[in-house]
C-alpha atoms as a PDB file:
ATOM      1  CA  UNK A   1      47.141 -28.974  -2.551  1.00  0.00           C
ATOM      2  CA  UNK A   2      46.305 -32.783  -3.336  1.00  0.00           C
ATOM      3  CA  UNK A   3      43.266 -33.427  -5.009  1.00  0.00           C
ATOM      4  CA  UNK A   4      41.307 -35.454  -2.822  1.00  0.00           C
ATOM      5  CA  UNK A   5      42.112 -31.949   0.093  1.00  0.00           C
ATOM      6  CA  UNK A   6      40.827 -30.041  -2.660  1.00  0.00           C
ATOM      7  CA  UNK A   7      37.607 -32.084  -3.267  1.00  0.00           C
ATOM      8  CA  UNK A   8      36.798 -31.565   0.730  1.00  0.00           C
ATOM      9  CA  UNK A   9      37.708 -27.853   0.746  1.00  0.00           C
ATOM     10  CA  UNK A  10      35.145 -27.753  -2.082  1.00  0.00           C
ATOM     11  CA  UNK A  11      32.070 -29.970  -0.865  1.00  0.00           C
ATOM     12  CA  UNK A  12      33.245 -27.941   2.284  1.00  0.00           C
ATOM     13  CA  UNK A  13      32.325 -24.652   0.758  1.00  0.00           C
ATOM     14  CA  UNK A  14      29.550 -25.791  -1.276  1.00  0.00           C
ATOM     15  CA  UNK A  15      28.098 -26.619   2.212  1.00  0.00           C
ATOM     16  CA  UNK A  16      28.322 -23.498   3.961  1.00  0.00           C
ATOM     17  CA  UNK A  17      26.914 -21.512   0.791  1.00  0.00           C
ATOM     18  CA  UNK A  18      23.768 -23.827   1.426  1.00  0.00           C
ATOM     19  CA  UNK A  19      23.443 -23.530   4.784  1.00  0.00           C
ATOM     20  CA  UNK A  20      24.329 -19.385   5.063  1.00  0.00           C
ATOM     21  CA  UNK A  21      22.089 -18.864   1.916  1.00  0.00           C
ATOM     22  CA  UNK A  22      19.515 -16.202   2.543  1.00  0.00           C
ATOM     23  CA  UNK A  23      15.893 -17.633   4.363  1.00  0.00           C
ATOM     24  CA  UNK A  24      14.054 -15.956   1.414  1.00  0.00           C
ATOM     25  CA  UNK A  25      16.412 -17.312  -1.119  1.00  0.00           C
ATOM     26  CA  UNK A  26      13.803 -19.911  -2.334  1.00  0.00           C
ATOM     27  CA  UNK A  27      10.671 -17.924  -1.853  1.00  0.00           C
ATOM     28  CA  UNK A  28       7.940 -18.013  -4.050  1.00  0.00           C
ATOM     29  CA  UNK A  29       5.768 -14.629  -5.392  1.00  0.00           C
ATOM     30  CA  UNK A  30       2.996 -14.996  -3.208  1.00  0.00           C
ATOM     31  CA  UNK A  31       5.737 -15.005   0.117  1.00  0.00           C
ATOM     32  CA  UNK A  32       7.639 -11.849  -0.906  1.00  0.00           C
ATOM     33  CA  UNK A  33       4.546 -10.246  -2.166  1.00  0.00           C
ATOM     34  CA  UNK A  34       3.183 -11.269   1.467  1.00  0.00           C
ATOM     35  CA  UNK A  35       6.164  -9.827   2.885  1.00  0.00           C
ATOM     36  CA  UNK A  36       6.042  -6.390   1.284  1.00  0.00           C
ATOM     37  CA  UNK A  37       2.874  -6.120   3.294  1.00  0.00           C
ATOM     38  CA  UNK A  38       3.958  -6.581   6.493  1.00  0.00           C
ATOM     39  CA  UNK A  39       6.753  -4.115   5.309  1.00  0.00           C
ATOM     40  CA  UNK A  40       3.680  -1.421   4.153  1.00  0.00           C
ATOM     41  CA  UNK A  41       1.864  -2.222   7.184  1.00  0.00           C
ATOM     42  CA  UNK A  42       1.193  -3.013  10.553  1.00  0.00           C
ATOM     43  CA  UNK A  43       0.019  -5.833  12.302  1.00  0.00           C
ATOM     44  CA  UNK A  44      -2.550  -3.845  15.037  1.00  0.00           C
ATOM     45  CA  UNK A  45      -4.621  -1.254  14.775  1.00  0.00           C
ATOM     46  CA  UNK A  46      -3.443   2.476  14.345  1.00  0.00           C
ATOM     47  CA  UNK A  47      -3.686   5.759  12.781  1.00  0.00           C
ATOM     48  CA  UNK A  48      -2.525   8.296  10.925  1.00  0.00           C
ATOM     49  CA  UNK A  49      -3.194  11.345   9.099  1.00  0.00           C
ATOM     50  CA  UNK A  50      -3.153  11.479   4.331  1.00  0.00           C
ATOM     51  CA  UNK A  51      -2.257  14.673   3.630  1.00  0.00           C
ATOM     52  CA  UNK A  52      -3.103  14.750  -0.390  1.00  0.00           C
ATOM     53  CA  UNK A  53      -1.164  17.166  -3.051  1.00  0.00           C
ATOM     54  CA  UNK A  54      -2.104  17.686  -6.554  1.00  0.00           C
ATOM     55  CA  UNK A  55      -0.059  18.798  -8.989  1.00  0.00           C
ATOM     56  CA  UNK A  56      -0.821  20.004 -12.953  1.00  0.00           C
ATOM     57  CA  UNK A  57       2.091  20.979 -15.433  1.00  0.00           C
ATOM     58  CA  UNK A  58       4.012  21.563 -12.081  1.00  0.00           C
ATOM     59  CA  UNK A  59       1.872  24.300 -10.486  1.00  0.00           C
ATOM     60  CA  UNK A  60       0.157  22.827  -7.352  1.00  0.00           C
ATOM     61  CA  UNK A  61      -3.450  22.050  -8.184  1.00  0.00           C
ATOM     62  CA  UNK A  62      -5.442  21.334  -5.051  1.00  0.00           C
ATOM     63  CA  UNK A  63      -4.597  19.729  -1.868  1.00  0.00           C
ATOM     64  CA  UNK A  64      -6.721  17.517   1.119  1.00  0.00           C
ATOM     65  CA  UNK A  65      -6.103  15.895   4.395  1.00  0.00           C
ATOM     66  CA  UNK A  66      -7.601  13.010   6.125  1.00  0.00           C
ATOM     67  CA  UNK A  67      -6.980  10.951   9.197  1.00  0.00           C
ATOM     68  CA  UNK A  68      -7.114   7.309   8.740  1.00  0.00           C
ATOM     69  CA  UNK A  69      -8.228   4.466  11.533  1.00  0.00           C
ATOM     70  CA  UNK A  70      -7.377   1.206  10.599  1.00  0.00           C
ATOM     71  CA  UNK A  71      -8.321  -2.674  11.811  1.00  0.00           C
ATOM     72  CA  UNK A  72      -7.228  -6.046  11.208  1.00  0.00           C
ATOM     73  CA  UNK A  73     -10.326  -7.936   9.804  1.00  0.00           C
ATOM     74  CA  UNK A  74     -11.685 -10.447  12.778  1.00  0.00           C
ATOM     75  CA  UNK A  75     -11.334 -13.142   9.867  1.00  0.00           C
ATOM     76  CA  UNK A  76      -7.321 -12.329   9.131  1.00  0.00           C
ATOM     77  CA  UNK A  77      -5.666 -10.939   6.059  1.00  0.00           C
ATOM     78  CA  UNK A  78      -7.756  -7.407   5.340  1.00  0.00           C
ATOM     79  CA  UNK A  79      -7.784  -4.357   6.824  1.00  0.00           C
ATOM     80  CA  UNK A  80     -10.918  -2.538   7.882  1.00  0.00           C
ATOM     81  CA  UNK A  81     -10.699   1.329   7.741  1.00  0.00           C
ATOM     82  CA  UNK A  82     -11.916   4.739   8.280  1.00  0.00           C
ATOM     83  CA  UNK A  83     -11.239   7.970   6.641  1.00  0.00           C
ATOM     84  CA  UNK A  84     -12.385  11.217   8.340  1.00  0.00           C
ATOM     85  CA  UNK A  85     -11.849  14.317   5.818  1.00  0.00           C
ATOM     86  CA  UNK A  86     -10.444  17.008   7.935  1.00  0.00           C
ATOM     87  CA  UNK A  87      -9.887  19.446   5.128  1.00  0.00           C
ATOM     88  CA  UNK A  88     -10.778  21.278   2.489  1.00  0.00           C
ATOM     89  CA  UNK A  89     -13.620  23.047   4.304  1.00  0.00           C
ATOM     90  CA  UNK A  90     -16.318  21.423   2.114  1.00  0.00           C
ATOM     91  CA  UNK A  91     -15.494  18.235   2.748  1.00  0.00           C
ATOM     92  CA  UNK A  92     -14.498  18.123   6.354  1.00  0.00           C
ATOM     93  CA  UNK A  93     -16.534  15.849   8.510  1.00  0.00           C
ATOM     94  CA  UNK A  94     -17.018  13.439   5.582  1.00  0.00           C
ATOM     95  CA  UNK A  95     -16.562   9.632   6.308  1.00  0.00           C
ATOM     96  CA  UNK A  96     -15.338   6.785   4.078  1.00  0.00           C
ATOM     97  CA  UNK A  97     -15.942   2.830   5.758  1.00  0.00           C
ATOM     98  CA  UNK A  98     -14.278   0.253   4.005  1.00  0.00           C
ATOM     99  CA  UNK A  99     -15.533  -2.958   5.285  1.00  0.00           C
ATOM    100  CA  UNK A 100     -14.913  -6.568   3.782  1.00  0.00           C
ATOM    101  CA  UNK A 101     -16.188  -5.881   0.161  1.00  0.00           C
ATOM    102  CA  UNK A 102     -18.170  -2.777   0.823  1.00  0.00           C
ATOM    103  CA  UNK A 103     -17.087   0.585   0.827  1.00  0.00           C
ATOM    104  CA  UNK A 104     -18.942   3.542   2.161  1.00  0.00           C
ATOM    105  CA  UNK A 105     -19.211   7.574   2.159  1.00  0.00           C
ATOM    106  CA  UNK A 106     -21.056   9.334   4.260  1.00  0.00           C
ATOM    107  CA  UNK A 107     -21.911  12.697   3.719  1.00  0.00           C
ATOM    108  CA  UNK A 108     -22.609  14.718   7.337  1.00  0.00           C
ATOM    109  CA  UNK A 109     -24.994  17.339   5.193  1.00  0.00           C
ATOM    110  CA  UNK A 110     -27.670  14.814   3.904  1.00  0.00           C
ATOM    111  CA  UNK A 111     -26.845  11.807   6.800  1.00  0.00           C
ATOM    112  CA  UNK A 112     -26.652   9.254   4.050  1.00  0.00           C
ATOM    113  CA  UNK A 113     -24.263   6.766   3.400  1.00  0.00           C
ATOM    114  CA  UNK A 114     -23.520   5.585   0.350  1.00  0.00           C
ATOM    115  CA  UNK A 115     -21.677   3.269  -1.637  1.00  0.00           C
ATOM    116  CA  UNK A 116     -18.663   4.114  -3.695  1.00  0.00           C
ATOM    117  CA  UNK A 117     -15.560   2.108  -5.929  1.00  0.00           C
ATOM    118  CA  UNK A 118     -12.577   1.595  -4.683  1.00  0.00           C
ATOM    119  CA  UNK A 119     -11.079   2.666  -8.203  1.00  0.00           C
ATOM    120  CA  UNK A 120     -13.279   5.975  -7.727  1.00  0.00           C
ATOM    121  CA  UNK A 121     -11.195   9.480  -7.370  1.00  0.00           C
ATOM    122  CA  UNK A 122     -10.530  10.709  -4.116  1.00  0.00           C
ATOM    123  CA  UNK A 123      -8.609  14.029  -5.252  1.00  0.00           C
ATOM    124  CA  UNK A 124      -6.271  14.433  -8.249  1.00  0.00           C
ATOM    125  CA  UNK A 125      -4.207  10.468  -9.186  1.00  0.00           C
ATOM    126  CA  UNK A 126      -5.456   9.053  -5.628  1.00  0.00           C
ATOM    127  CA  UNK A 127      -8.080   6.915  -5.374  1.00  0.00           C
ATOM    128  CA  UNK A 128     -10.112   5.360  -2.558  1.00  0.00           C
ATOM    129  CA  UNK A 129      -8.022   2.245  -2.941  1.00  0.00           C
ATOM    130  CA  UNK A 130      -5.201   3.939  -2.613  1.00  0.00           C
ATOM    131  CA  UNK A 131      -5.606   5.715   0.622  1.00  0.00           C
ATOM    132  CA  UNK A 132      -7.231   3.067   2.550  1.00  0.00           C
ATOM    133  CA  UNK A 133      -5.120   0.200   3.962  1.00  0.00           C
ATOM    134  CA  UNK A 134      -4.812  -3.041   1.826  1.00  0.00           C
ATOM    135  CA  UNK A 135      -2.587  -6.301   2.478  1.00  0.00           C
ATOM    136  CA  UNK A 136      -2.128  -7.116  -1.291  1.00  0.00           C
ATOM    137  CA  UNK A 137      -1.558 -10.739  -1.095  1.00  0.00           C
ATOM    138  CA  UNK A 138      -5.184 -11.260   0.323  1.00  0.00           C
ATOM    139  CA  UNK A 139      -6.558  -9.794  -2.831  1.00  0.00           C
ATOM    140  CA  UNK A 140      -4.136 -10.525  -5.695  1.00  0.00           C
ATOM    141  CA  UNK A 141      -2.380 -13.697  -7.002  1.00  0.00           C
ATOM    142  CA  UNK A 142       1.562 -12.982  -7.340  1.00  0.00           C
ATOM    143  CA  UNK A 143       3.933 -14.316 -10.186  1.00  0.00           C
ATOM    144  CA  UNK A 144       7.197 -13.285 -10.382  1.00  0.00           C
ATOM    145  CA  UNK A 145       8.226 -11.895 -13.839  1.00  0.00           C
ATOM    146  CA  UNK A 146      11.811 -11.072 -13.422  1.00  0.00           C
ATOM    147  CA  UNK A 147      14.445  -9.582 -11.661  1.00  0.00           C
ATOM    148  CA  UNK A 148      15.647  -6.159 -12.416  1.00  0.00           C
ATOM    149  CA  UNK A 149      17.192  -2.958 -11.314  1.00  0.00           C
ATOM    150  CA  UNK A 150      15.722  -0.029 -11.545  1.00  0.00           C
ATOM    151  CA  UNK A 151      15.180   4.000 -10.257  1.00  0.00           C
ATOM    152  CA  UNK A 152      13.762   4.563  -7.450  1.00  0.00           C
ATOM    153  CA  UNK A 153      11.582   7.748  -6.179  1.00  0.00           C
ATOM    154  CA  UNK A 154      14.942   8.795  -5.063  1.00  0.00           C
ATOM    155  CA  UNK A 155      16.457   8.063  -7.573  1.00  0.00           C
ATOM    156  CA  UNK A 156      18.573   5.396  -6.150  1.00  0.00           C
ATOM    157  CA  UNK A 157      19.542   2.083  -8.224  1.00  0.00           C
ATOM    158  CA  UNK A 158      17.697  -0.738  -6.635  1.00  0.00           C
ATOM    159  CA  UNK A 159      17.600  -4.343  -7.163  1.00  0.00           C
ATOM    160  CA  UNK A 160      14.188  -5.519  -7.094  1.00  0.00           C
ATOM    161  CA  UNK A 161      11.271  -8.770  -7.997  1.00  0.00           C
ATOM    162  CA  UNK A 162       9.014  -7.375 -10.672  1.00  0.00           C
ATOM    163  CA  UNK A 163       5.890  -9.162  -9.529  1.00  0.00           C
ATOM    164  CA  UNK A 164       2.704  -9.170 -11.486  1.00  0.00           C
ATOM    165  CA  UNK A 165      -0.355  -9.322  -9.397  1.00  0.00           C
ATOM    166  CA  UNK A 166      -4.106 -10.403 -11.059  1.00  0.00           C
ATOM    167  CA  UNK A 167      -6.875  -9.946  -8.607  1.00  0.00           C
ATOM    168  CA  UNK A 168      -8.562 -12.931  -7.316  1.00  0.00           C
ATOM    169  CA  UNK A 169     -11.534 -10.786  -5.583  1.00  0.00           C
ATOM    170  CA  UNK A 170     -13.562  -8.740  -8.087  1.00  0.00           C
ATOM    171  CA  UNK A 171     -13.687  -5.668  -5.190  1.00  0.00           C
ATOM    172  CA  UNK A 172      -9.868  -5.311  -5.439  1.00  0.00           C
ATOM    173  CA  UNK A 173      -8.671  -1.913  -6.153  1.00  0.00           C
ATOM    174  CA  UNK A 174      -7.368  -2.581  -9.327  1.00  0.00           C
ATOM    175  CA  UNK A 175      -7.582  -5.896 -11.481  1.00  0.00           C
ATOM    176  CA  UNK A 176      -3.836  -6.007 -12.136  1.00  0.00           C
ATOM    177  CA  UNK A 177      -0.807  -4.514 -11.102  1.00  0.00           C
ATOM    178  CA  UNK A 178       3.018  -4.915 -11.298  1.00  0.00           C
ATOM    179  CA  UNK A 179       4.986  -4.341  -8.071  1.00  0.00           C
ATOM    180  CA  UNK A 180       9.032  -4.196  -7.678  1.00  0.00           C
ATOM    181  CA  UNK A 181       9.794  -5.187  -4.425  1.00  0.00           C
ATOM    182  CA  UNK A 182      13.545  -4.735  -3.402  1.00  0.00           C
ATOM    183  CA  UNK A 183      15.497  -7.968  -2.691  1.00  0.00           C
ATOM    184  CA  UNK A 184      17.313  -6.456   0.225  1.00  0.00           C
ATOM    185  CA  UNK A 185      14.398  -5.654   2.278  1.00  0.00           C
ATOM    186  CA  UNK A 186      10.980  -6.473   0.892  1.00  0.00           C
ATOM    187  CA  UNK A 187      10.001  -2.791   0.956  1.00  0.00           C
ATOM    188  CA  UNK A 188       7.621  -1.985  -1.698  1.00  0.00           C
ATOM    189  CA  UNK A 189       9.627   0.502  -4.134  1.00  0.00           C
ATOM    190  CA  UNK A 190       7.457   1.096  -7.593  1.00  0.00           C
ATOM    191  CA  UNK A 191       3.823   0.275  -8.982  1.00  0.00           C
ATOM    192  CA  UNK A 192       2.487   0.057 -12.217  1.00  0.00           C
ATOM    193  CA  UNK A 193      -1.610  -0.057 -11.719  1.00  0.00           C
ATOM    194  CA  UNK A 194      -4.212  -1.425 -14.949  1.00  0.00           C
ATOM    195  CA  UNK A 195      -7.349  -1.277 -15.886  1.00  0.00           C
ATOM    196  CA  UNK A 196      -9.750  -4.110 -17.415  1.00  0.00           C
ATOM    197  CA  UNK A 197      -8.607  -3.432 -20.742  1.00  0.00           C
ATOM    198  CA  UNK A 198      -4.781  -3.839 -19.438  1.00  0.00           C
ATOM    199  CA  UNK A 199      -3.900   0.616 -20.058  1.00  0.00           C
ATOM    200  CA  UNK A 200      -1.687   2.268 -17.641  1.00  0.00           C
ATOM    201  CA  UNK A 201      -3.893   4.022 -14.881  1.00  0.00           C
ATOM    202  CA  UNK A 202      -1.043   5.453 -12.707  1.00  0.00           C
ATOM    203  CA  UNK A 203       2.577   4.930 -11.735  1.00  0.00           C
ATOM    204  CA  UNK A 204       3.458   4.829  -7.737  1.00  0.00           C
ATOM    205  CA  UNK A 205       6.733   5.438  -6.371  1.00  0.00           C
ATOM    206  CA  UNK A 206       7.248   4.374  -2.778  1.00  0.00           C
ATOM    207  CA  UNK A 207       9.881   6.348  -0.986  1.00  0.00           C
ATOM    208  CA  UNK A 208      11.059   8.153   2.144  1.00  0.00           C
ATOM    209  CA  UNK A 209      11.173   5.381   4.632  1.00  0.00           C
ATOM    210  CA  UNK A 210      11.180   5.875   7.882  1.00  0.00           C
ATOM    211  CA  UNK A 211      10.759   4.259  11.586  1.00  0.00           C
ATOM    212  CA  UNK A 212       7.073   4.179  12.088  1.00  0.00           C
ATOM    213  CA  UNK A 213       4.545   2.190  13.604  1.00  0.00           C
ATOM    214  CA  UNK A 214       7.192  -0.885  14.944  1.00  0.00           C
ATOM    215  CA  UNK A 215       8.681  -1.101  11.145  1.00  0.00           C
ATOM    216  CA  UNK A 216      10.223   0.805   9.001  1.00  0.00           C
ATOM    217  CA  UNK A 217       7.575   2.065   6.501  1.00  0.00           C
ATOM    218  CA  UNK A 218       6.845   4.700   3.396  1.00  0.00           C
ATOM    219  CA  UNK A 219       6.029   7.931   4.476  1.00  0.00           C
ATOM    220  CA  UNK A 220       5.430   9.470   1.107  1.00  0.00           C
ATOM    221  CA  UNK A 221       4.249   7.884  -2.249  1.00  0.00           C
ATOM    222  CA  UNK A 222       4.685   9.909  -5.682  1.00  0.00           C
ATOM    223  CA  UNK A 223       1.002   8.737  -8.107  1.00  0.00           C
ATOM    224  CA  UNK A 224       1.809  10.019 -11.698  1.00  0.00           C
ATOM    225  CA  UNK A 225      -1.280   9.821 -14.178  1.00  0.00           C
ATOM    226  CA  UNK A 226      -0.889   6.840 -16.587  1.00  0.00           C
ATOM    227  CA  UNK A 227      -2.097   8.851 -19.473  1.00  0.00           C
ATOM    228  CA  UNK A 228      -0.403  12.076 -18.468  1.00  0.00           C
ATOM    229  CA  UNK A 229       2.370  12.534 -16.775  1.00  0.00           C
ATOM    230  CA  UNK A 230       2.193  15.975 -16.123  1.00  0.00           C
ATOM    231  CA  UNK A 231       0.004  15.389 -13.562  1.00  0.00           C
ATOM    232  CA  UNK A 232       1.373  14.408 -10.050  1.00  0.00           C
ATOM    233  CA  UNK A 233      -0.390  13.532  -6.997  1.00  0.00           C
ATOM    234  CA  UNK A 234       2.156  13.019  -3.618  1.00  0.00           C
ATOM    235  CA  UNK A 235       0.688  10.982  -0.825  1.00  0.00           C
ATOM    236  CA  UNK A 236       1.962  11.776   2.409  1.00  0.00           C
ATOM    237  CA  UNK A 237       1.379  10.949   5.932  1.00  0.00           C
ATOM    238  CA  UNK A 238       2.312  11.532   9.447  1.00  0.00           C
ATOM    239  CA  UNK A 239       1.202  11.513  12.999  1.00  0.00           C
ATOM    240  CA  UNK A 240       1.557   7.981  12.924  1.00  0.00           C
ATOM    241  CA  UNK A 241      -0.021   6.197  16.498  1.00  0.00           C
ATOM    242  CA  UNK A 242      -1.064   3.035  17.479  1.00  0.00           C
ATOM    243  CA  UNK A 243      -4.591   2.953  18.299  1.00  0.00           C
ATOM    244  CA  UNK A 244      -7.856   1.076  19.752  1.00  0.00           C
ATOM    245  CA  UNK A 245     -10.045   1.037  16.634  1.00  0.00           C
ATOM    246  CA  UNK A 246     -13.717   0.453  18.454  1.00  0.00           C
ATOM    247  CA  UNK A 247     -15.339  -2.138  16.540  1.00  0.00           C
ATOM    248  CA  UNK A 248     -18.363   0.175  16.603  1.00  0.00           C
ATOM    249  CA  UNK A 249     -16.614   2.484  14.276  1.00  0.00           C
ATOM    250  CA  UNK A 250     -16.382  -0.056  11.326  1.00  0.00           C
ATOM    251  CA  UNK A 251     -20.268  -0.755  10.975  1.00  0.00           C
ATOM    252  CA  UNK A 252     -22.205   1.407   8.906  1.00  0.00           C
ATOM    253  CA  UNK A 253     -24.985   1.930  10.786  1.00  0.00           C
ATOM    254  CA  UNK A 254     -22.547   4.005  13.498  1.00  0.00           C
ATOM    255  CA  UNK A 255     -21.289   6.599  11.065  1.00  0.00           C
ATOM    256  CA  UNK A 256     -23.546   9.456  11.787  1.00  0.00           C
ATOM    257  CA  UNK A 257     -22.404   8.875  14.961  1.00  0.00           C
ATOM    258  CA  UNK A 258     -18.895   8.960  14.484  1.00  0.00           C
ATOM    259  CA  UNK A 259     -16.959  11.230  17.142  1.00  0.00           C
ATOM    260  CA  UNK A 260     -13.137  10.895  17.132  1.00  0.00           C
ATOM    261  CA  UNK A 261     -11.841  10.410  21.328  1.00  0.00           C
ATOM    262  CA  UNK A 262      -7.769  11.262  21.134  1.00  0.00           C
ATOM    263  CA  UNK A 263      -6.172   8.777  23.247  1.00  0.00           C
END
């Protein structure tokens, strides 16, 4: 082929490469860390019901189940949401109301509401934070660290971003994180989640995917104890539906009289 062909044939293909390179190809942290939420979740209201299992040393320790309602924020970017504890016994009928900043839990027994940490226990590795629904990106700045492959909940290879996330607003779940996000898809696949003093609290895994709520979503997420790892807590949830979310049912002044209407 004569060299000046073979110059065209290669600005040719130098071209195309350009212009059928991948739309995310040049995105920055804070996009794909804004894109793993729309991955995690929806863009409307819905619900679904947590269904909590703690393990110790293997043996299962306790379990609980709650059904979550959850809002898009009037102002953009949060979620607002209720939990209703449907089980164990002694806690059914309890309420948690995150709302903006503030997060709530009302006890049906005494009719008081009051206010609790996101980073507090809900039942074994799982925290408030971690139940509730968050968009990430509206609470933590994103840098990108590297890009690696590594074992997913499945144990499947995946390459992912390792993202490192500091807080911006001091009522974020956790002050720092690191999240691996897999190139192919944006779907949150791994966790790491710190405390002030930077230790390990827990260790997420992400994993069974499924069609859910107009996306495809996790279904089940696999909290190991930062400190122990002998203790397991699996997150899973089902009877996903969309739902109206009355506005009354995110104020705190409503919660005592909170009565669930199926559709």
């Amino acid at each position: 082929m004569p060299l000046r062909k073979k110059r065209r044939m290669l600005a040719y293909l130098a071209t195309l490469l350009v212009f059928t390179a991948p739309a995310w190809a040049a995105l920055d942290a804070q996009q794909i860390l804004q894109k793993s939420d729309a991955v995690r979740n929806p863009d409307r209201s819905f619900s679904l019901v947590t269904t909590l299992i703690s393990y110790k040393n293997g043996k299962q320790h306790e379990t609980s189940k709650l059904e979550l309602y959850s809002r898009v924020s009037p102002n953009g970017g949060q979620f607002r949401s209720l939990l209703r504890f449907i089980s164990p016994l002694r806690d059914a009928g309890k309420l948690t109301l995150k709302s903006g900043r503030d997060l709530w839990l009302y006890d049906p027994a005494s009719q008081a509401s009051v206010p609790i940490s996101p980073q507090q226990r809900l039942m074994g590795q799982a925290a408030n934070g971690d139940v509730v629904t968050a968009n990430w990106a509206a609470d933590y700045h994103a840098s990108l660290i590297a890009e690696e492959r590594i074992q997913d909940g499945e144990r499947q290879i995946r390459d992912c971003y390792h993202l490192h996330l500091v807080a911006h607003n001091p009522d974020a779940a956790y002050p720092s994180m690191d999240l691996w996000v897999d190139k192919a898809d944006f779907k949150s696949r791994k966790a790491e989640f710190y405390a002030v003093n930077g230790s390990l609290l827990k260790t997420t895994f992400y994993r069974r995917y499924a069609p859910v709520l107009g996306g495809v979503r996790s279904t089940e997420a696999v909290i190991i104890d930062g400190v122990n790892a002998n203790w397991v807590t699996v997150l899973r949830q089902d009877n996903f539906a969309w739902r109206d979310v009355p506005e009354a049912w995110l104020q705190r002044d409503y919660l005592p009289h909170f009565r669930d209407a199926k559709p």
